[in-house]
N, C-alpha and C. Protein backbone atom coordinates (compact mmCIF):
# COMPACT_ATOMS: atom_id res chain seq x y z
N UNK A 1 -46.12 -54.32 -12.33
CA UNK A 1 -44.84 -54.79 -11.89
C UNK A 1 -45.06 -56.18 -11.30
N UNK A 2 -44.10 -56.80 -11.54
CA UNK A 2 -44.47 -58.27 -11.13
C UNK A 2 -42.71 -58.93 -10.60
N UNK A 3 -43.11 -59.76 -9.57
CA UNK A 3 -42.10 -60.71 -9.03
C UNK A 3 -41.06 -61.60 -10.26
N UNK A 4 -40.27 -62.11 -10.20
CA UNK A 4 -39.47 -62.65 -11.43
C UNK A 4 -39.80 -64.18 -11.22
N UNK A 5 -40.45 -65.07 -12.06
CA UNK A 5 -41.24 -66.30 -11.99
C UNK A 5 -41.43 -66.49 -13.18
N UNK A 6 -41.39 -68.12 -12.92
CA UNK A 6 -41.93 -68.70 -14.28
C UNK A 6 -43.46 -68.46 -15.04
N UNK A 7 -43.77 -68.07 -15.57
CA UNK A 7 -44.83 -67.92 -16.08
C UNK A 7 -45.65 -66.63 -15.87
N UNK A 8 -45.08 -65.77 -15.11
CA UNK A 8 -45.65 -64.60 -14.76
C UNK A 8 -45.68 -63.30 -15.90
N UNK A 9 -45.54 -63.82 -17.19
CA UNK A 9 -46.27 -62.82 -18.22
C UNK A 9 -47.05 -63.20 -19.10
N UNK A 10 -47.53 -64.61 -18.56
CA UNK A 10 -48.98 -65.04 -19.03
C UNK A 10 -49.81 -65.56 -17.97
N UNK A 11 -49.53 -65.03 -17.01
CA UNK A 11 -50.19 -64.79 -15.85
C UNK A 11 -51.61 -63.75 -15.93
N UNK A 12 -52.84 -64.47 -16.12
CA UNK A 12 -54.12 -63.12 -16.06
C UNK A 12 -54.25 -62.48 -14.74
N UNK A 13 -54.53 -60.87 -15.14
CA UNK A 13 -54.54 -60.05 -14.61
C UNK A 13 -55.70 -59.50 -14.01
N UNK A 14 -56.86 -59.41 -13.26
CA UNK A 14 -57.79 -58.76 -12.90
C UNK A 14 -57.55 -57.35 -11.79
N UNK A 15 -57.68 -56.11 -12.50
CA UNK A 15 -57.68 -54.82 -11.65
C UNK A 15 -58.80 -54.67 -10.45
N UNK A 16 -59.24 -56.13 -10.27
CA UNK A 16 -60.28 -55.35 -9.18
C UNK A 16 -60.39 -56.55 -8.29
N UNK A 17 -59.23 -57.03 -8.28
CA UNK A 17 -58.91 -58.54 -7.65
C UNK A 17 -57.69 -58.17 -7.49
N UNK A 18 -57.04 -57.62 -6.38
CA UNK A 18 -55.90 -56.83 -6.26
C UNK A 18 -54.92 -57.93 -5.20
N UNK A 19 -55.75 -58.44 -4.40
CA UNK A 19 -55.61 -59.18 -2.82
C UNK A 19 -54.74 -60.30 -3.78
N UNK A 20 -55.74 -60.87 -5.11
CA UNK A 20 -55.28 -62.09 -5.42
C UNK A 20 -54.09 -62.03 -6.55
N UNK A 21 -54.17 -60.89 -7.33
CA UNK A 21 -52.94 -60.51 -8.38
C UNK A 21 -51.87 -60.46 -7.04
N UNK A 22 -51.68 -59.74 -6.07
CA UNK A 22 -50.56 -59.58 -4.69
C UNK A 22 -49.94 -61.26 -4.76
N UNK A 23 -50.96 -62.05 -4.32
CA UNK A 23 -50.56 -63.29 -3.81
C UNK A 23 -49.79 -63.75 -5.02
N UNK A 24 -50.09 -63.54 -6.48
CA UNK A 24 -49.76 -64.30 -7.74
C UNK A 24 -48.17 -63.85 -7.74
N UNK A 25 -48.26 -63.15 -7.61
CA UNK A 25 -46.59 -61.92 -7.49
C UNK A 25 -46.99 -60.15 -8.20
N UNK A 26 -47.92 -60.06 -8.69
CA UNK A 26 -47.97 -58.97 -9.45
C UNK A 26 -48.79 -57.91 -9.09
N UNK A 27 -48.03 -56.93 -8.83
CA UNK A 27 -47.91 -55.38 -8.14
C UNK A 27 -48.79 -54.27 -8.92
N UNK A 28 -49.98 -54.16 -8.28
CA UNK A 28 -50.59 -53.28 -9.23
C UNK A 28 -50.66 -51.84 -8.87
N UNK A 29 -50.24 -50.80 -10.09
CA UNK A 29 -50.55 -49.42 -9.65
C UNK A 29 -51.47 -48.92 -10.25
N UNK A 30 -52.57 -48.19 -10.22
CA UNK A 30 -53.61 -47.93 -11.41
C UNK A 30 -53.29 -46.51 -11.18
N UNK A 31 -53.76 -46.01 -12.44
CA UNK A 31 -53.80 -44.32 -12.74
C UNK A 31 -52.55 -43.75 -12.09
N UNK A 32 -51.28 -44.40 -11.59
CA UNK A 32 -50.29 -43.38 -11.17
C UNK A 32 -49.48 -43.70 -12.61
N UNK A 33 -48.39 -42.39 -12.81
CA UNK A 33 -47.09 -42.27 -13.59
C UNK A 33 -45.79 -43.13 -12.61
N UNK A 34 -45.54 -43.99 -13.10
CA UNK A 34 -43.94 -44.48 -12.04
C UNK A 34 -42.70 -44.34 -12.61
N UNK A 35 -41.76 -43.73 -11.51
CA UNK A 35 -40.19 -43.73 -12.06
C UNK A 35 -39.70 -44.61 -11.28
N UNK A 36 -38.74 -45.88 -11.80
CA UNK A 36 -38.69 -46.71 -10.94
C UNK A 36 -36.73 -46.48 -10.51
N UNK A 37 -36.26 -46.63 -8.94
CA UNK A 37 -35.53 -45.99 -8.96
C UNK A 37 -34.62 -47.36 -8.23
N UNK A 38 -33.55 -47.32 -8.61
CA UNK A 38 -32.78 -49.01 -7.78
C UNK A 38 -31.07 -47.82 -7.14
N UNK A 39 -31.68 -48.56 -5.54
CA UNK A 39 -30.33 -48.07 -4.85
C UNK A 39 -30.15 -48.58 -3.81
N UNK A 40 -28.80 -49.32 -3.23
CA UNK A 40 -28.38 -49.91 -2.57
C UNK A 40 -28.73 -51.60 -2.67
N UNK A 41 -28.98 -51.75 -4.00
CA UNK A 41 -29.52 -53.41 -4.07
C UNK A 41 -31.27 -53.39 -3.64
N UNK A 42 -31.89 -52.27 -3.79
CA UNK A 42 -33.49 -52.29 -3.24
C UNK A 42 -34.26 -51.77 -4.72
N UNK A 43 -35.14 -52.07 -4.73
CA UNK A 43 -35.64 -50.88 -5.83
C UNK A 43 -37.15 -50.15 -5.49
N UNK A 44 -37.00 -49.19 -5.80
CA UNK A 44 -37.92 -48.02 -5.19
C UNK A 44 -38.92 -47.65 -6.34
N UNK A 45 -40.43 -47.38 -6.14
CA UNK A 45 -41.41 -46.52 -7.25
C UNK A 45 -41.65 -45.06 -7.08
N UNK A 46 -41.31 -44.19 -7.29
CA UNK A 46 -41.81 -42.59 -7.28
C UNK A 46 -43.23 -42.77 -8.15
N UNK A 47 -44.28 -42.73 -7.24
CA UNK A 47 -45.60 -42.55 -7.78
C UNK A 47 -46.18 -41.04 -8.13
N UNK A 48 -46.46 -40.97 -9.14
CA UNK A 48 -46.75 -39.64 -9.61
C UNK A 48 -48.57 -39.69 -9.66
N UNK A 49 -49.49 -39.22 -9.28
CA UNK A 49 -51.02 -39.70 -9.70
C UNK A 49 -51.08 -38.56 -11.07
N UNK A 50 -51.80 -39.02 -11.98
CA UNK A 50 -51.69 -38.93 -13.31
C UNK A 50 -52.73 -37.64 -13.94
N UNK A 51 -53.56 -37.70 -12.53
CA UNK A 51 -54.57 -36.76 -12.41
C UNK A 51 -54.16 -35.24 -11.70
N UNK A 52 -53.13 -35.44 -11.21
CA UNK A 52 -52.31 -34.43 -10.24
C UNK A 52 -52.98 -34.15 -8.84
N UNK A 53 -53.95 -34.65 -8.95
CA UNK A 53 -55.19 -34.46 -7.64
C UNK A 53 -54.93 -35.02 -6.07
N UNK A 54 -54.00 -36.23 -6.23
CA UNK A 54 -53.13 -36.76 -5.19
C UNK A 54 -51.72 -36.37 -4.60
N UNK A 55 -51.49 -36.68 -3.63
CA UNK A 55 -49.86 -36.55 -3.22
C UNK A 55 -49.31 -37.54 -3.44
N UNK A 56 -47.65 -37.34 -4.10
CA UNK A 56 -46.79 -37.94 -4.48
C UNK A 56 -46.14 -38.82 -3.50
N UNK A 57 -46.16 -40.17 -3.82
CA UNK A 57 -45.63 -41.60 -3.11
C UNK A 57 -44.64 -42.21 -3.49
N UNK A 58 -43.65 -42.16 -2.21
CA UNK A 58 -42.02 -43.30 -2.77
C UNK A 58 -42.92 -44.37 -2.12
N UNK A 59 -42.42 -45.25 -2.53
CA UNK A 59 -42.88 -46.97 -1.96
C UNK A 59 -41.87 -47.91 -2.83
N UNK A 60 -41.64 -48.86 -1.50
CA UNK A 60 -40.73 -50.10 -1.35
C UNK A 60 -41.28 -51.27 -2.15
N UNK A 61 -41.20 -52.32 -3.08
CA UNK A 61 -41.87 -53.31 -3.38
C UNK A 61 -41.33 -54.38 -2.23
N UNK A 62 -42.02 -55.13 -1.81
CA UNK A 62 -41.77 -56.04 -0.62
C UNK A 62 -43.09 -57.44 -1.20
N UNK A 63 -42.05 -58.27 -0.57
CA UNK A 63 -43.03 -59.87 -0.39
C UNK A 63 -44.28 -59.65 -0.23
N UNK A 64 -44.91 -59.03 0.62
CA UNK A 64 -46.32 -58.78 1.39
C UNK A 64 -46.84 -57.28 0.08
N UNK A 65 -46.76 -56.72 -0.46
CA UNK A 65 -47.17 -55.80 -1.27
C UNK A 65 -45.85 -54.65 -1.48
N UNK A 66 -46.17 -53.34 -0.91
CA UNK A 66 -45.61 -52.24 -0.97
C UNK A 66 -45.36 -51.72 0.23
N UNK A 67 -43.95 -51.60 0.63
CA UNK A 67 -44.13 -50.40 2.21
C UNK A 67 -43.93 -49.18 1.92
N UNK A 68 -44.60 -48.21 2.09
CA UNK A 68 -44.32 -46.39 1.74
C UNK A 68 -43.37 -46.24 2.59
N UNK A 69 -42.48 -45.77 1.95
CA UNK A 69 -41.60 -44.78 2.20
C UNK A 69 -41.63 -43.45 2.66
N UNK A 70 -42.07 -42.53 2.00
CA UNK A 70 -42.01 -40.94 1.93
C UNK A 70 -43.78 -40.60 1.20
N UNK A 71 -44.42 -39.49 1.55
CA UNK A 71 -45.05 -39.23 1.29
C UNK A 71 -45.03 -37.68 0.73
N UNK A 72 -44.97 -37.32 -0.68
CA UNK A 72 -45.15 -35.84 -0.55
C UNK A 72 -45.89 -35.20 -0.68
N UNK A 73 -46.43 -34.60 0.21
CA UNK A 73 -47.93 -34.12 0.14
C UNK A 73 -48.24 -32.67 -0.94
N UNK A 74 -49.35 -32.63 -1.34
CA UNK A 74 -49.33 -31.04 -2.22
C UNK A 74 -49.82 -30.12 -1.66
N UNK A 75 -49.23 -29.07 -2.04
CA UNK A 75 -50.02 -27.97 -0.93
C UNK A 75 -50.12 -26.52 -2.41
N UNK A 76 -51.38 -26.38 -1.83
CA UNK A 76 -51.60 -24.75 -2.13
C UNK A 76 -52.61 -25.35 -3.84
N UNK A 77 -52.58 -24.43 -4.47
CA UNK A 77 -53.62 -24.67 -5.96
C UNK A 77 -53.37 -26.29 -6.67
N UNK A 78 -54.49 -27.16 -7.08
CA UNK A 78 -54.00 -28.26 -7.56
C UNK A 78 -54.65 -28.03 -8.97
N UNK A 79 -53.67 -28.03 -9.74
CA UNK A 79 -54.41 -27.87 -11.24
C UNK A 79 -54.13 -29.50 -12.07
């Protein structure tokens, strides 16, 4: 996910240079599923981890990165 800018889809990407893709405008999620959800003029990510092994994350896209929202945690057998 990336900020709306000139040139930002030939913008290179490094996954392990995260600090500096942030500063460029572009929002990285690795290994999660996202539903991206827009309400009240904001838009929201439902992070799903792809592995099922994690708990499920709403998060805010903001200037500075991501602010979490909601956290849903898993409980009981994780298959």
């Amino acid at each position: 996910m990336a900020r709306e800018q000139a040139g930002i889809l030939a913008a290179p990407f490094d996954p392990h240079a995260s600090d500096e893709a942030r500063a460029r405008g572009i929002l990285a999620f690795v290994y999660q599923h996202a539903t991206v959800l827009f309400e009240g003029g904001h838009t929201y990510l439902l992070l799903d981890p792809a592995n099922r092994a994690k708990d499920i994350v709403w998060v805010k896209p903001t200037v500075a990165g991501v602010e979490e929202v909601c956290v849903m945690r898993r409980v009981g057998e994780r298959r």
